[in-house]
C-alpha atoms as a PDB file:
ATOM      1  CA  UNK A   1      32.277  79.990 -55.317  1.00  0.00           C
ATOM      2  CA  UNK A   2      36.154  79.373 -56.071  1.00  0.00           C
ATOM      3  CA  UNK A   3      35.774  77.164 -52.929  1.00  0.00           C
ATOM      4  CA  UNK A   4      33.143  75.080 -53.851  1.00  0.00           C
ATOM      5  CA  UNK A   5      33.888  74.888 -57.395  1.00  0.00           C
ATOM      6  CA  UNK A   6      37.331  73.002 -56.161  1.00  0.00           C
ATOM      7  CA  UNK A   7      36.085  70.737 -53.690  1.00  0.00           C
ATOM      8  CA  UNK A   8      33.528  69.261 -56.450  1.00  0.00           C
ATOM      9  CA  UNK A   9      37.048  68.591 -58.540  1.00  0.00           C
ATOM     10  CA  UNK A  10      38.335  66.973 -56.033  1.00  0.00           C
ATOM     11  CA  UNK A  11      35.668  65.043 -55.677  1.00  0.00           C
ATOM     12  CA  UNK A  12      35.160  64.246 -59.142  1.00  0.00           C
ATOM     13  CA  UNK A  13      39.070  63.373 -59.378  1.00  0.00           C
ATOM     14  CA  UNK A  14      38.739  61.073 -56.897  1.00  0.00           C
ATOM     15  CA  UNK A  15      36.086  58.636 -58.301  1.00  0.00           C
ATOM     16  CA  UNK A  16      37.649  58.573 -61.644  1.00  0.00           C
ATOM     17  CA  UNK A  17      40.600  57.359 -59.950  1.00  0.00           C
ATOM     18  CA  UNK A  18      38.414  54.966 -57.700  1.00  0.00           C
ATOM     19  CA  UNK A  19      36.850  53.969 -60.532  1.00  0.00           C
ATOM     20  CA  UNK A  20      40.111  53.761 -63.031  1.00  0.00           C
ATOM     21  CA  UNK A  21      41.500  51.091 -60.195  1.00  0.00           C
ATOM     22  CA  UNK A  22      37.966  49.196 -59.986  1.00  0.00           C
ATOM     23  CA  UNK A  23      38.921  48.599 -63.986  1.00  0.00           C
ATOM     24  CA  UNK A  24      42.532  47.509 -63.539  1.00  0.00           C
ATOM     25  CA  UNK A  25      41.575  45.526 -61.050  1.00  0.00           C
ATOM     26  CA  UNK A  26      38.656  43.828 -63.162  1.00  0.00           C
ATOM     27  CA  UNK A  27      41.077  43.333 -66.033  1.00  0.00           C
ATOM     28  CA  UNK A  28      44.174  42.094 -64.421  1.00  0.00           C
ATOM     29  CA  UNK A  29      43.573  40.516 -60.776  1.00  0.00           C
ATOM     30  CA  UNK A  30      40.944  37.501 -60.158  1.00  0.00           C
ATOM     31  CA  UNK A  31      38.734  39.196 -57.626  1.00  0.00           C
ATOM     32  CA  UNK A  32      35.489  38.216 -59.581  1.00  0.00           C
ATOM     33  CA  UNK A  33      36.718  34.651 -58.773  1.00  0.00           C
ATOM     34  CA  UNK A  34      37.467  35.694 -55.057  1.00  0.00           C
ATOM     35  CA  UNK A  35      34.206  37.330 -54.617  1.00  0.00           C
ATOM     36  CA  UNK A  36      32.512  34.170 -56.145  1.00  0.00           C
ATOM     37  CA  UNK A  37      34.663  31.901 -53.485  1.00  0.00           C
ATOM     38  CA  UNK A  38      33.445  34.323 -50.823  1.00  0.00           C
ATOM     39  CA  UNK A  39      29.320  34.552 -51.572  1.00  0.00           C
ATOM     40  CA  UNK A  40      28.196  32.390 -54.793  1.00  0.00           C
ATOM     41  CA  UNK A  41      30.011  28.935 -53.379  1.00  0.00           C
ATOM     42  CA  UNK A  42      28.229  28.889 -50.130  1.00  0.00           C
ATOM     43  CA  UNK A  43      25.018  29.267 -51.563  1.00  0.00           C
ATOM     44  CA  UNK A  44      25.757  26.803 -54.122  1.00  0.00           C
ATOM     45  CA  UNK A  45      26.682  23.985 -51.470  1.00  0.00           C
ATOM     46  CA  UNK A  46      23.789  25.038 -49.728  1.00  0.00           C
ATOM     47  CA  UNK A  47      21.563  24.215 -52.496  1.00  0.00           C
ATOM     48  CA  UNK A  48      23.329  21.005 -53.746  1.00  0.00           C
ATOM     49  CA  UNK A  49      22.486  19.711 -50.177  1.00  0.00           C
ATOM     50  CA  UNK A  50      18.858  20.735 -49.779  1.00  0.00           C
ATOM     51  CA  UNK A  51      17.894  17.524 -50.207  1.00  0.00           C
ATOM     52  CA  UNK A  52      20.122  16.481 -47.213  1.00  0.00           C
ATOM     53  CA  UNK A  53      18.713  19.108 -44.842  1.00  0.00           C
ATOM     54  CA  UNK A  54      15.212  18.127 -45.852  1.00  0.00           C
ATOM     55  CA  UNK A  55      15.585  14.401 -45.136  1.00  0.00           C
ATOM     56  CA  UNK A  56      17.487  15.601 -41.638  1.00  0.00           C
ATOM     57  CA  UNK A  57      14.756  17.602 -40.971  1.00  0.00           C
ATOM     58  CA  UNK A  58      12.600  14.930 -41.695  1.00  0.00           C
ATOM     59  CA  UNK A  59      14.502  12.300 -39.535  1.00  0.00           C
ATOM     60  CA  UNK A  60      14.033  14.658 -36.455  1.00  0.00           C
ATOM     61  CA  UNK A  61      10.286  14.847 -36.784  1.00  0.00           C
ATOM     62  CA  UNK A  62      10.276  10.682 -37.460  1.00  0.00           C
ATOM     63  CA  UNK A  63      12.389  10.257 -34.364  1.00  0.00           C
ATOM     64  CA  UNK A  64      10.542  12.828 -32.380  1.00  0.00           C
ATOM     65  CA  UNK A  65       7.097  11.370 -33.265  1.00  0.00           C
ATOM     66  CA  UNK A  66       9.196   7.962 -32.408  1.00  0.00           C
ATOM     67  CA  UNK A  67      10.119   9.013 -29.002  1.00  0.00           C
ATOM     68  CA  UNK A  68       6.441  10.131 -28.026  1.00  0.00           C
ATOM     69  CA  UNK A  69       4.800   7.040 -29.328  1.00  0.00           C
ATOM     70  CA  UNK A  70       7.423   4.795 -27.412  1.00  0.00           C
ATOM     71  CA  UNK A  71       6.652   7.467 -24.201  1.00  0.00           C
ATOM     72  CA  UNK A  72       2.975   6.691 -24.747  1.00  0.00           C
ATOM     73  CA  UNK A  73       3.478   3.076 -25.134  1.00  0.00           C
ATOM     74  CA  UNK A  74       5.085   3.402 -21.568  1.00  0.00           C
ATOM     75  CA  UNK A  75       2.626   5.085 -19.896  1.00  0.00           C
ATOM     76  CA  UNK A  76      -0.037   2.311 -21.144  1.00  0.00           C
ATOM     77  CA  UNK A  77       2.122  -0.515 -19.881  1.00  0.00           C
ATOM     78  CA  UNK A  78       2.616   1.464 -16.368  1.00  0.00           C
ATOM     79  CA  UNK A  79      -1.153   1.622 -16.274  1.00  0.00           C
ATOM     80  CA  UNK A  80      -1.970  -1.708 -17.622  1.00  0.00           C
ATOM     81  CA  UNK A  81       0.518  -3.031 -14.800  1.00  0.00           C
ATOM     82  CA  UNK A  82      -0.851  -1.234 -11.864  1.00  0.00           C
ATOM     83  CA  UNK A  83      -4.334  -2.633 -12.712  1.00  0.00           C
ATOM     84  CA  UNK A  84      -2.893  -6.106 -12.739  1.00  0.00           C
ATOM     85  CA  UNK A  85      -1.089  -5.394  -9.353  1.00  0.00           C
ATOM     86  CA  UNK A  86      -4.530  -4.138  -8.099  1.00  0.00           C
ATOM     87  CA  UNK A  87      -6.369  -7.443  -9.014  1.00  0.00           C
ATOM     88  CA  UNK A  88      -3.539  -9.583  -7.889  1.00  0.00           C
ATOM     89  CA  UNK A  89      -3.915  -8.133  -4.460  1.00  0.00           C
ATOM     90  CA  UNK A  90      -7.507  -8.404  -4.684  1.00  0.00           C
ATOM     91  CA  UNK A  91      -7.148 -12.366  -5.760  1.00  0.00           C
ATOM     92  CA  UNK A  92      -4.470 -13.199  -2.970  1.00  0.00           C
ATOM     93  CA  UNK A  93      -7.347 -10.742  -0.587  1.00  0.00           C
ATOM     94  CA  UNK A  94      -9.718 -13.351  -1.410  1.00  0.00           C
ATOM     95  CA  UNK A  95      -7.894 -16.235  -1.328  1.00  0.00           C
ATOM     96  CA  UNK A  96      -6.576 -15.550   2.197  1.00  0.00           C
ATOM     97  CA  UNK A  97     -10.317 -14.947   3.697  1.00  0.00           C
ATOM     98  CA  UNK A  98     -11.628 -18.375   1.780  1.00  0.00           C
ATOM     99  CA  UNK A  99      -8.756 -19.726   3.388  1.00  0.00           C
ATOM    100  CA  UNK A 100      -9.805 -18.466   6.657  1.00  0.00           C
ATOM    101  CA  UNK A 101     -13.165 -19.355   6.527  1.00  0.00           C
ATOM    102  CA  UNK A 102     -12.458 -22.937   6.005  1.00  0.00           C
ATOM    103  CA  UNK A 103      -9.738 -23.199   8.851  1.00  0.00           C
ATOM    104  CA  UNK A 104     -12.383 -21.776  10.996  1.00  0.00           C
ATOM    105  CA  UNK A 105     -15.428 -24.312   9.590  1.00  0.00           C
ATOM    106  CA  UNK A 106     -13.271 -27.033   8.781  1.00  0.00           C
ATOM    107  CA  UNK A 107     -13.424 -28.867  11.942  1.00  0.00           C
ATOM    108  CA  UNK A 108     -16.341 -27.888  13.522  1.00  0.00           C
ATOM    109  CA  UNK A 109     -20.336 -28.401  11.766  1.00  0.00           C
ATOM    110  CA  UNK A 110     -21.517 -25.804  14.677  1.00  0.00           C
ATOM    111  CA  UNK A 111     -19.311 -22.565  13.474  1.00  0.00           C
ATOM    112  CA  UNK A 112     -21.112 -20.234  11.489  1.00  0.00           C
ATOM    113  CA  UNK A 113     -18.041 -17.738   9.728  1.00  0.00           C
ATOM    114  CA  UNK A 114     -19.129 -13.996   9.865  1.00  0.00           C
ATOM    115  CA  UNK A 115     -17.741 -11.063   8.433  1.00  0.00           C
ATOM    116  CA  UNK A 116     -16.265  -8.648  10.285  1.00  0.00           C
ATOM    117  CA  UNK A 117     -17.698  -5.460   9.558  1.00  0.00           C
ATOM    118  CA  UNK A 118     -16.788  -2.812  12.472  1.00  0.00           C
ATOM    119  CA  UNK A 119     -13.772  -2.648  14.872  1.00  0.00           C
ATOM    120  CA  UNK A 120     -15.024  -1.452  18.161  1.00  0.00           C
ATOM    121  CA  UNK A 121     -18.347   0.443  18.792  1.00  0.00           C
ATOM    122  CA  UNK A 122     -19.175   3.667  20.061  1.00  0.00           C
ATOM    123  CA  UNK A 123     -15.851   3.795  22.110  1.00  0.00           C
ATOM    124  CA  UNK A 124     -15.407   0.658  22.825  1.00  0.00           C
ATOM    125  CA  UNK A 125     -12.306  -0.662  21.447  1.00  0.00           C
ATOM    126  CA  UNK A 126     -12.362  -4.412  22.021  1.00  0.00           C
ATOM    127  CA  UNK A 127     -15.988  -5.030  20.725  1.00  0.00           C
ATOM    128  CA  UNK A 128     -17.121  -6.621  16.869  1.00  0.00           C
ATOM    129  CA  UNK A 129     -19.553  -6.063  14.923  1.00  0.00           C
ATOM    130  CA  UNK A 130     -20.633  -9.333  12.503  1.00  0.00           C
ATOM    131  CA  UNK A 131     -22.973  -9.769   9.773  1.00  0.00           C
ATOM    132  CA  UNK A 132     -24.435 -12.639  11.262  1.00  0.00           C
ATOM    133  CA  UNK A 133     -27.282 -12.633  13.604  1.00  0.00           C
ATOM    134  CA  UNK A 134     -30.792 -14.135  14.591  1.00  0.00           C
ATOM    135  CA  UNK A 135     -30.953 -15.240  10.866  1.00  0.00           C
ATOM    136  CA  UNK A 136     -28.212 -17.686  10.972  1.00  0.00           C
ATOM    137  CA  UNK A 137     -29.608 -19.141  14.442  1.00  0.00           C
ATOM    138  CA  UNK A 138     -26.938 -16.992  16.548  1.00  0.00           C
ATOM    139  CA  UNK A 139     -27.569 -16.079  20.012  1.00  0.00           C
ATOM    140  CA  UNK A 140     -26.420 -13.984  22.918  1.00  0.00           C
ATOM    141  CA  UNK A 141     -23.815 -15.798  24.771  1.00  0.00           C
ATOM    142  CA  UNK A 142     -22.308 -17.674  21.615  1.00  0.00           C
ATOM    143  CA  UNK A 143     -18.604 -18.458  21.832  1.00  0.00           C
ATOM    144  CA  UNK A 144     -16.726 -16.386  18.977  1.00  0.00           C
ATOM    145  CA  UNK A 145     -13.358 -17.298  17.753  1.00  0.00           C
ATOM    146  CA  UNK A 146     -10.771 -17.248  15.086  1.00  0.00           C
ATOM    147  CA  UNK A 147      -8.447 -19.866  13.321  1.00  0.00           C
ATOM    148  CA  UNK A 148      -6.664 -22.466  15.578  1.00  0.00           C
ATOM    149  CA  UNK A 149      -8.943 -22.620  18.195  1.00  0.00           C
ATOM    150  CA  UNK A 150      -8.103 -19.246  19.651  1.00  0.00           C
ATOM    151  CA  UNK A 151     -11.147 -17.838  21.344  1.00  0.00           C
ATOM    152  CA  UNK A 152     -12.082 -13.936  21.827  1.00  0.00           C
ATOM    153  CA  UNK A 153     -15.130 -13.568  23.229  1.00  0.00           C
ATOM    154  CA  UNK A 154     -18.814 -13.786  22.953  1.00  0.00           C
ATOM    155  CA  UNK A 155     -22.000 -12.366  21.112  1.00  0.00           C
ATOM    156  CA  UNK A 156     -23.325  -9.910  23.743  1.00  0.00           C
ATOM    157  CA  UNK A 157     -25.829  -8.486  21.273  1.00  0.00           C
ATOM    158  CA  UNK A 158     -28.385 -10.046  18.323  1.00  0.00           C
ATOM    159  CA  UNK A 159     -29.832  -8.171  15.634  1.00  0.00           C
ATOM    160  CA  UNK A 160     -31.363  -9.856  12.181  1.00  0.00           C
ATOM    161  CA  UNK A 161     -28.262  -9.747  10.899  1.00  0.00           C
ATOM    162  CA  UNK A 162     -25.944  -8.609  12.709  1.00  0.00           C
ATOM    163  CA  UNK A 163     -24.599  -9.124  16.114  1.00  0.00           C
ATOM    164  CA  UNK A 164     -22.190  -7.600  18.491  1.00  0.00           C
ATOM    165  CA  UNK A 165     -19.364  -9.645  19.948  1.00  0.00           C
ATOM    166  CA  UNK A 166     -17.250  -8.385  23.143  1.00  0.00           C
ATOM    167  CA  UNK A 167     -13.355  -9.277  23.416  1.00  0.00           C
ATOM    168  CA  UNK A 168     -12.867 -10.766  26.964  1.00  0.00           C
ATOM    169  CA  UNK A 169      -9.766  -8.612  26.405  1.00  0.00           C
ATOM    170  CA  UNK A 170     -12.418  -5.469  27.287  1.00  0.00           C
ATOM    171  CA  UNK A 171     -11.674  -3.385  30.332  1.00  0.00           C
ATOM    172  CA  UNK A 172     -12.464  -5.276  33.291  1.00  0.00           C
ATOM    173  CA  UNK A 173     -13.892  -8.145  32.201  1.00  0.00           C
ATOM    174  CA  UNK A 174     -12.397 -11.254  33.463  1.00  0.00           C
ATOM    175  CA  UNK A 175     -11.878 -14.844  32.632  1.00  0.00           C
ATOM    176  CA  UNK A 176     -11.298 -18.463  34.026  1.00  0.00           C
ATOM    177  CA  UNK A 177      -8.860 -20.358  32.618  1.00  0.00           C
ATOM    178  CA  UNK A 178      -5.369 -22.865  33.074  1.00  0.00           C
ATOM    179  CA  UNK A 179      -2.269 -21.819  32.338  1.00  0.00           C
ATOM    180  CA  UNK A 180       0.373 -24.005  30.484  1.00  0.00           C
ATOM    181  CA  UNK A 181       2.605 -25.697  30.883  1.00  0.00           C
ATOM    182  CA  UNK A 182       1.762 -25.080  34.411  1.00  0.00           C
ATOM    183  CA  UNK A 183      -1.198 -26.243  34.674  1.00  0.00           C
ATOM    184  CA  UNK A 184      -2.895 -23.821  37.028  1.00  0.00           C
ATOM    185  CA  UNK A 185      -5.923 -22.036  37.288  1.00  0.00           C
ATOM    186  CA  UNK A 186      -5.639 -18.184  37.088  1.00  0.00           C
ATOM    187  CA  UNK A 187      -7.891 -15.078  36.385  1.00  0.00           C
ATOM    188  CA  UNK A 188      -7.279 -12.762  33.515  1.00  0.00           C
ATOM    189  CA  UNK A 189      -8.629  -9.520  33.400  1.00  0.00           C
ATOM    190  CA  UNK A 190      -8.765  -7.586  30.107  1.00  0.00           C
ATOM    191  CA  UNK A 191      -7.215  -4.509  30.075  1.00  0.00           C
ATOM    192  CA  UNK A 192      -8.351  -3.093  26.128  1.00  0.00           C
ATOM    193  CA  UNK A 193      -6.994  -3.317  23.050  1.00  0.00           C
ATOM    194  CA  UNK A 194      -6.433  -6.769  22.805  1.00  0.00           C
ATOM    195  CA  UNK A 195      -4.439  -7.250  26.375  1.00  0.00           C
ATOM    196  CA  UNK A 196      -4.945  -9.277  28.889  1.00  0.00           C
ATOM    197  CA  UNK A 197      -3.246  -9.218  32.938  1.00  0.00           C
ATOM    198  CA  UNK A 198      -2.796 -11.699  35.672  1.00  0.00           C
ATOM    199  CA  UNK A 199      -1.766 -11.400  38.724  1.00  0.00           C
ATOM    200  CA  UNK A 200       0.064 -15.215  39.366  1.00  0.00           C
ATOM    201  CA  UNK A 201       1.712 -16.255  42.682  1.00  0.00           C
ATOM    202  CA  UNK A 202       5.692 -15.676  42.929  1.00  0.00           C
ATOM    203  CA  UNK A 203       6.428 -19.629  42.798  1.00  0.00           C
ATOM    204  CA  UNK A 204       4.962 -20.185  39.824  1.00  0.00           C
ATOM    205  CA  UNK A 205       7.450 -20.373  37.144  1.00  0.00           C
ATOM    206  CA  UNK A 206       5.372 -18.225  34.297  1.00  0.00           C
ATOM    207  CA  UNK A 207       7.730 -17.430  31.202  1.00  0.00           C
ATOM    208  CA  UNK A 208       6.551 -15.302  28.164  1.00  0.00           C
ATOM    209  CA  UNK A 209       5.135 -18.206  25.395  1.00  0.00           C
ATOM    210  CA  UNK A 210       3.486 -19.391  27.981  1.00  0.00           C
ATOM    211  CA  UNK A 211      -0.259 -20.176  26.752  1.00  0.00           C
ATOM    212  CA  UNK A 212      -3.478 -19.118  29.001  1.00  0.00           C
ATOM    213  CA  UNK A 213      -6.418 -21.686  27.922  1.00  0.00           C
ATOM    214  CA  UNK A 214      -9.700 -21.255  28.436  1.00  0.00           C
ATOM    215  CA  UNK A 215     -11.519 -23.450  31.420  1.00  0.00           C
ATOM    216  CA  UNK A 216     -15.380 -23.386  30.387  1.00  0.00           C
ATOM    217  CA  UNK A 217     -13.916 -24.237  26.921  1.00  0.00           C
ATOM    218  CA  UNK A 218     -10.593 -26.866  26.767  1.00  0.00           C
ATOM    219  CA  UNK A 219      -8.640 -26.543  23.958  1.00  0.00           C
ATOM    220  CA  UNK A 220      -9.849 -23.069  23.501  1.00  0.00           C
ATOM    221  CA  UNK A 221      -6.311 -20.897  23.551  1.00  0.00           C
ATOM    222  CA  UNK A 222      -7.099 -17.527  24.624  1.00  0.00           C
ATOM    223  CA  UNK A 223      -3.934 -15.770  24.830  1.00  0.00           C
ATOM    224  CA  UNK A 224      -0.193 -15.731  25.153  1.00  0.00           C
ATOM    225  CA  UNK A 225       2.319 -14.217  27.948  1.00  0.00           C
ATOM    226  CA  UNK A 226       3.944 -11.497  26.403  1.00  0.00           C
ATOM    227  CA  UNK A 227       5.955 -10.208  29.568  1.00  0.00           C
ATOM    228  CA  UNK A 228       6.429 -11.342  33.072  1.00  0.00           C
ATOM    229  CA  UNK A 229       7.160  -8.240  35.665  1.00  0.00           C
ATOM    230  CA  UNK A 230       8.517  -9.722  39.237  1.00  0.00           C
ATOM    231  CA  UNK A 231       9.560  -7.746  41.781  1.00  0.00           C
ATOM    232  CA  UNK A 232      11.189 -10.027  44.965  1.00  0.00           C
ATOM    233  CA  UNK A 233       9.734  -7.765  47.511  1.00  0.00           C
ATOM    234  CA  UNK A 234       5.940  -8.432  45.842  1.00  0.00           C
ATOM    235  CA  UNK A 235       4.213 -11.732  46.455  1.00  0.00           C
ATOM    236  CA  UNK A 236       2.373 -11.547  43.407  1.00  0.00           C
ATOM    237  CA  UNK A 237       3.957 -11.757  39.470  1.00  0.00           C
ATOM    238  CA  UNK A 238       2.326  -9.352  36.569  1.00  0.00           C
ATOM    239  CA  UNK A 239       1.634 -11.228  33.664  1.00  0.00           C
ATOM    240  CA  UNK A 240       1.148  -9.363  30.572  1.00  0.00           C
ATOM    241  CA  UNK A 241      -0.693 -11.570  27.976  1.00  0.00           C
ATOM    242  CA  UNK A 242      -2.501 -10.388  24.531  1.00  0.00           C
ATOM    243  CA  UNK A 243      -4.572 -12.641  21.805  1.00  0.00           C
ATOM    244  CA  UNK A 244      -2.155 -14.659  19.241  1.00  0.00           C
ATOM    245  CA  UNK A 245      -3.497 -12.670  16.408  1.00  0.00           C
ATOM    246  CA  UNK A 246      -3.706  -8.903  15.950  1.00  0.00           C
ATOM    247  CA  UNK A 247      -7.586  -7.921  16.322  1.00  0.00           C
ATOM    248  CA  UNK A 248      -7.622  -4.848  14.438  1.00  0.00           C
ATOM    249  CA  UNK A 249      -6.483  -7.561  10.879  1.00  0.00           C
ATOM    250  CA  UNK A 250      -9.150 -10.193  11.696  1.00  0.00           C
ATOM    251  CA  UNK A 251     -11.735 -10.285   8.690  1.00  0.00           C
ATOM    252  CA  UNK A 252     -13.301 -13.284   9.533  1.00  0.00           C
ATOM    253  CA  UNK A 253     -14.837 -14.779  12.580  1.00  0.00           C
ATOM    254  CA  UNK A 254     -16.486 -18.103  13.487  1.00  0.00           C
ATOM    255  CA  UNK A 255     -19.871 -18.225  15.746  1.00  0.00           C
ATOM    256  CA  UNK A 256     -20.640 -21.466  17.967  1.00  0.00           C
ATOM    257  CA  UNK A 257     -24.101 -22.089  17.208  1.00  0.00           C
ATOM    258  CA  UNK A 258     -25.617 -24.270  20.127  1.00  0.00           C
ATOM    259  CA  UNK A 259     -26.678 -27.277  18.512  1.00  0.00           C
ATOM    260  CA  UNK A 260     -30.575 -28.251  17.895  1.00  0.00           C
ATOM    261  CA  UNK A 261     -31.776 -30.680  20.595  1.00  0.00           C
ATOM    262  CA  UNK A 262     -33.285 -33.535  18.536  1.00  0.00           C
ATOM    263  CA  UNK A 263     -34.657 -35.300  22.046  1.00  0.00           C
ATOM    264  CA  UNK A 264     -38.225 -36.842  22.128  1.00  0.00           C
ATOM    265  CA  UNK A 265     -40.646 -36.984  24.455  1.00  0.00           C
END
């Protein structure tokens, strides 16, 4: 008991004296002042400025909302200018195939334009199909060509309204016609896909530019020497020719329609 009876003294003797410096401390130093600088003044400023952190807060919502109305302003001009890229393609698409048309028509009352609507047939590379046929007065045989003058073959098939046209430039099928600036008649024989070959004697001076035209039809170009092969030991040249224009990009052909006999008996 005599034990715990003088530890609870102690104890007691030491917070009066805590307590006795607490008071002379109160009374004599400024630490009400310090402990005001240290938690009151903080929490004063912050409450003087409220109104600042409200209207910051408030400026980062405005310039937020700002940011995705310009972002969605943007995206609608991105979109609106795609669509007018679309259409501007579309225009110049069919400005370039009215153009066409009329270089094909232009000069000739016979030359029905068709629309190209197949590249090659069941296989076939170098055939057409056009959506012009027994309707416009086409027939088999009918020349078929493109824009300045060059001619591609013929309408091997008639349908209402269609027709199918072969390439001379299909496998094995040959064609008459003069070479210039030669002036000589060769055979071409088609090898697909647009190409033509001729076999030309080794004194004839054949360059590539060189222009093959067609001898059933003058003034018909049918294609151009691409490439001239010569060996010295071979009596014979390989000419490589093709058409003028790629085939797989034609849109538009033009049909000779044989003209209407207006004879009398």
């Amino acid at each position: 008991m005599s034990y715990r009876y003088d530890k609870a003294k102690k104890n007691r003797t030491r917070w009066y004296v805590m307590g006795s410096m607490l008071l002379v401390l109160a009374f004599f130093t400024p630490i009400y002042r310090w402990v005001f600088d240290i938690v009151e003044k903080p929490l004063e400023r912050t409450w003087q400025h409220q109104g600042e952190i409200f209207i910051g807060g408030e400026n980062f919502f405005e310039t937020w909302y700002g940011k995705q109305k310009i972002l969605e302003e943007n995206r609608n001009l991105k979109s609106e200018v795609t669509r007018l890229e679309i259409d501007n393609l579309r225009t110049r698409y069919l400005s370039e195939q009215l153009e066409e048309t009329y270089r094909i028509t232009s000069d000739d009352d016979f030359l029905v334009p068709a629309q190209v609507l197949k590249h090659g047939v069941l296989g076939a590379g170098d055939t057409l199909i056009v959506n012009q046929g027994t309707n416009q007065g086409i027939t088999v045989g009918s020349q078929v060509v493109v824009y300045d003058n060059v001619l591609i073959g013929f309408v091997d098939d008639v349908y209402d309204t269609t027709s199918r046209v072969v390439l001379y430039s299909q496998s094995n099928h040959t064609i008459e016609g003069v070479l210039f600036p030669h002036n000589v008649q060769l055979t071409a024989e088609g090898y697909g896909h647009g190409g033509f070959f001729i076999e030309a004697p080794r004194e004839i001076e054949v360059e590539a530019g060189d222009v093959f035209y067609s001898l059933a039809h003058p003034g018909r170009i049918i294609a151009i020497v691409r490439e001239v092969v010569f060996d010295p030991r071979d009596p014979f040249k390989k000419v490589y020719l093709s058409y003028p224009v790629n085939m797989n990009e034609v849109q538009v052909v033009g049909i000779k329609k044989q003209p209407i006999s207006t004879h009398v008996e």
